[in-house]
Protein backbone atom coordinates (compact mmCIF):
# COMPACT_ATOMS: atom_id res chain seq x y z
CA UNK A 1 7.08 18.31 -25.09
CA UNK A 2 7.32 16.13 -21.90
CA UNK A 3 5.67 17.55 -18.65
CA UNK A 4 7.36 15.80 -15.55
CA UNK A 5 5.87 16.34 -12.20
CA UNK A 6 8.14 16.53 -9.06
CA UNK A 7 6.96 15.45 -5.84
CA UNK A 8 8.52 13.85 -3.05
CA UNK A 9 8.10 10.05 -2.58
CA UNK A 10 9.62 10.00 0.63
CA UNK A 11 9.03 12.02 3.82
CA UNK A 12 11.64 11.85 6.62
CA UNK A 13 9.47 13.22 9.60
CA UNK A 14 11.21 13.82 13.02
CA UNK A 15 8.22 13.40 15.23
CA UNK A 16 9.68 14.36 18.48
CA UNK A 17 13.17 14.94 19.73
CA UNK A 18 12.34 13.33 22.87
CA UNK A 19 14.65 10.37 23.38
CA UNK A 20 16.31 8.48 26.88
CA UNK A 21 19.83 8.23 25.14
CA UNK A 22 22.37 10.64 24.68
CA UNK A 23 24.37 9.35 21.92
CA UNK A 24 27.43 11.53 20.81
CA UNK A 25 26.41 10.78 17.38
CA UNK A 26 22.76 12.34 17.30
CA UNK A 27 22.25 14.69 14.66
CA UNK A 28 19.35 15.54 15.50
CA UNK A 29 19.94 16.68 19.21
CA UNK A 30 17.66 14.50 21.12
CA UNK A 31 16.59 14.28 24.79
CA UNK A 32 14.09 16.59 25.58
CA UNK A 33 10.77 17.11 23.58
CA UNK A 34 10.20 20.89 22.04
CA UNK A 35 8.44 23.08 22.94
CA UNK A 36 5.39 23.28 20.97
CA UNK A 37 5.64 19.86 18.92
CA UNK A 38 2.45 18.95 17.02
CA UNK A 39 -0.28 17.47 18.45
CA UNK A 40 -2.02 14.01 17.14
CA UNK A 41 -4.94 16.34 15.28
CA UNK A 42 -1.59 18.02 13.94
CA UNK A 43 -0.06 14.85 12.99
CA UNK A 44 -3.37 13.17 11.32
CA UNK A 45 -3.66 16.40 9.23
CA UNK A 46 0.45 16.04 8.16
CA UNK A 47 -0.46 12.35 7.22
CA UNK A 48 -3.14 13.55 5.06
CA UNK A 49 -1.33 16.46 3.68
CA UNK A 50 1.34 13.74 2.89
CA UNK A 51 -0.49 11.60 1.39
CA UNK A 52 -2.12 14.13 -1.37
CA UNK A 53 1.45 15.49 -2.34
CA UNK A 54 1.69 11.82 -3.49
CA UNK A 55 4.45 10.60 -1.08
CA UNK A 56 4.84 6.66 -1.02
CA UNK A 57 7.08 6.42 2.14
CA UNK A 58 6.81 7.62 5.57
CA UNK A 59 9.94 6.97 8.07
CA UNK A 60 8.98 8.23 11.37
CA UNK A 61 11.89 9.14 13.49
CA UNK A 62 12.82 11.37 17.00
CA UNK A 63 14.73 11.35 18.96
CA UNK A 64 12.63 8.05 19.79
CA UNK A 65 9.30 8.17 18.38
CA UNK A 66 7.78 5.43 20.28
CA UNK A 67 7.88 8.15 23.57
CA UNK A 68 4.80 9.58 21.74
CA UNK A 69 2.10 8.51 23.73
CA UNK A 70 0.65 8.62 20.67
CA UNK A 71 2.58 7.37 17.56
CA UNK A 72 0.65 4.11 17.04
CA UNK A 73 -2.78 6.10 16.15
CA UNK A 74 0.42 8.31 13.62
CA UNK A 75 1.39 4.80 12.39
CA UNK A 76 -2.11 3.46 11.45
CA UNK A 77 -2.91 6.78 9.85
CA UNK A 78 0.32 6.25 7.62
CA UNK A 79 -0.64 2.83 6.94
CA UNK A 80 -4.23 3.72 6.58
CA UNK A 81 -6.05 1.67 3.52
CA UNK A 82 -7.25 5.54 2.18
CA UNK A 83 -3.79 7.29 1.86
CA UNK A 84 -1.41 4.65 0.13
CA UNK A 85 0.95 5.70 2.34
CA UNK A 86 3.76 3.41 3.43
CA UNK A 87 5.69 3.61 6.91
CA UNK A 88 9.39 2.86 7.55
CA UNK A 89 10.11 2.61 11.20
CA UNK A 90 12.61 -0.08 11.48
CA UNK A 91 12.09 -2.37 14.09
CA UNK A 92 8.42 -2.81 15.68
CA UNK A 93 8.51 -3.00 19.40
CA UNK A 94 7.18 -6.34 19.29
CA UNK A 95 9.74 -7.26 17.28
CA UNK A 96 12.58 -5.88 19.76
CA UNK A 97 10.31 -7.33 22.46
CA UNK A 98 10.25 -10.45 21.23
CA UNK A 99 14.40 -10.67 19.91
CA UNK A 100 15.44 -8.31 22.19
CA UNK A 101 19.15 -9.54 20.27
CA UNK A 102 17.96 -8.35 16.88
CA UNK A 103 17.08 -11.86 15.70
């Protein structure tokens, strides 16, 4: 008899719903933050939580995460050397800074 285990491998995690746009095509309803979204201490114990269920792949998304004031300290927890962990967050901002065209 085979014993498979199921975990998720991937978490999709809407970090905030704050966002500057108002694209018809949001699903998610972005613009202004909740009321009540996690704090970093909140976040850092997610990432850890995360990372114990097994899941290989983080993609952090919003509205537009980067108006976290503090998504880089979420980002270096995903990609933290202890947790295996994985992030998938499309471009970098250095990246967009630098090829503001998408080169």
């Amino acid at each position: 008899m085979w014993t498979i285990a199921c975990r998720p491998i991937l978490a999709v995690w809407e970090i905030t719903l704050a966002c500057t746009l108002k694209c018809a095509h949001c699903g998610s309803r972005a613009g202004t933050r909740r009321v009540g979204e996690l704090t970093t201490a909140e976040c850092l114990d997610v990432v850890a939580q995360l990372a114990r269920m097994g899941v290989r792949e983080v993609a952090l998304i919003g509205g537009e995460a980067f108006l976290r004031g503090d998504w880089i300290e979420i980002i270096n927890a995903v990609r933290g050397p202890r947790n295996g962990l994985q992030h998938a967050d499309g471009w970098s901002r250095s990246h967009r800074a630098e090829n503001p065209k998408g080169g």
